[in-house]
Protein backbone atom coordinates (compact mmCIF):
# COMPACT_ATOMS: atom_id res chain seq x y z
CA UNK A 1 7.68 4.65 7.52
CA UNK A 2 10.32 5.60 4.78
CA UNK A 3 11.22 9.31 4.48
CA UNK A 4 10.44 11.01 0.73
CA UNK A 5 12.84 12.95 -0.85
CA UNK A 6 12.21 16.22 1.18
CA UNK A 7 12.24 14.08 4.28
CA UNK A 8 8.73 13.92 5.39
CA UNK A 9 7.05 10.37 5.73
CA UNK A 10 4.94 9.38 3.16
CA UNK A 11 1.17 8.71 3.47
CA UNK A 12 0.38 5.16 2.29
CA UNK A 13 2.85 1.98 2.02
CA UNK A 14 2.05 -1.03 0.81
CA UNK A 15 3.55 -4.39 2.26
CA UNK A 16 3.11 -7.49 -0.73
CA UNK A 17 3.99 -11.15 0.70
CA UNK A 18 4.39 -14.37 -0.97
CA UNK A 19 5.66 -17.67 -0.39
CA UNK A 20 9.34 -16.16 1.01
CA UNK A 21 9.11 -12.96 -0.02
CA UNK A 22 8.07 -9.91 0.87
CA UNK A 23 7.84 -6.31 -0.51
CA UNK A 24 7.09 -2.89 0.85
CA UNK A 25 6.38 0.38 -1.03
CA UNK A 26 5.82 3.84 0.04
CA UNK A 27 3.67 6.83 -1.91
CA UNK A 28 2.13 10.06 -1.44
CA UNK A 29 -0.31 9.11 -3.74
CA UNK A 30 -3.21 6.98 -2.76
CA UNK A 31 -4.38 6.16 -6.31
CA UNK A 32 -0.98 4.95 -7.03
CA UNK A 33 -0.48 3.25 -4.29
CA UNK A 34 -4.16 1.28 -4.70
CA UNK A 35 -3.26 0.51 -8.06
CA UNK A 36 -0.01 -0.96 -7.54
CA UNK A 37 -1.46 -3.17 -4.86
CA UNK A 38 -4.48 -4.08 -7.29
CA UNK A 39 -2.10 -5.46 -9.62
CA UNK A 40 0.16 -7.35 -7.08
CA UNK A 41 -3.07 -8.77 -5.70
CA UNK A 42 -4.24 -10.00 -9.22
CA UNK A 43 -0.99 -12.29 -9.25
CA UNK A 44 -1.21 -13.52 -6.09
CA UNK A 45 0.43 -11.81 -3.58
CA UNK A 46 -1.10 -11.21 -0.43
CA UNK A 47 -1.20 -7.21 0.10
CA UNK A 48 -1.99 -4.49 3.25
CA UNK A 49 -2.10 -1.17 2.55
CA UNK A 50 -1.52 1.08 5.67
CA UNK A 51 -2.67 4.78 5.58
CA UNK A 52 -1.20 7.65 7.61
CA UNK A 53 -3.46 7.01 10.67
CA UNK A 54 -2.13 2.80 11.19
CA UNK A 55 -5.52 1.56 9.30
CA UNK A 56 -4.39 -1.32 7.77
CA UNK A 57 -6.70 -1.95 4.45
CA UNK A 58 -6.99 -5.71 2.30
CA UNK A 59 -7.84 -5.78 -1.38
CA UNK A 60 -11.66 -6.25 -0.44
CA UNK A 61 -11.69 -2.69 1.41
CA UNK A 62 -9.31 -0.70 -1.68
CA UNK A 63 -11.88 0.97 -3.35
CA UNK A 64 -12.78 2.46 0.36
CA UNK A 65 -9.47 3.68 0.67
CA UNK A 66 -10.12 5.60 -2.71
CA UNK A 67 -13.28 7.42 -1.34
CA UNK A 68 -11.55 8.54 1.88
């Protein structure tokens, strides 16, 4: 996983895929990292969220990853 700005590695990252593309993000934050993948998801990009532990999550299991 990317290092943050202190050099630790951050908790969640998010990998969005489409057609021949594909994009990966890295927060802290789970709530920001759920909602940017809510609203790649809405437009059609096929999104994983990964936590800290490996658990990969889809957009059916987000709101779990919320009540962790």
């Amino acid at each position: 996983m990317q290092g943050s700005a202190r050099g630790q590695a951050l908790a969640y990252k998010m990998i969005a895929e489409r057609d021949n593309e594909k994009y990966s993000f890295a927060r802290e934050s789970r709530l920001l990292i759920v909602a940017k993948a809510k609203v790649w998801a809405s437009e059609g990009w096929r999104v994983v969220i990964t936590d800290q532990d490996g658990k990969a999550y889809a957009p059916p299991e987000f709101d779990q990853l919320l009540a962790a």
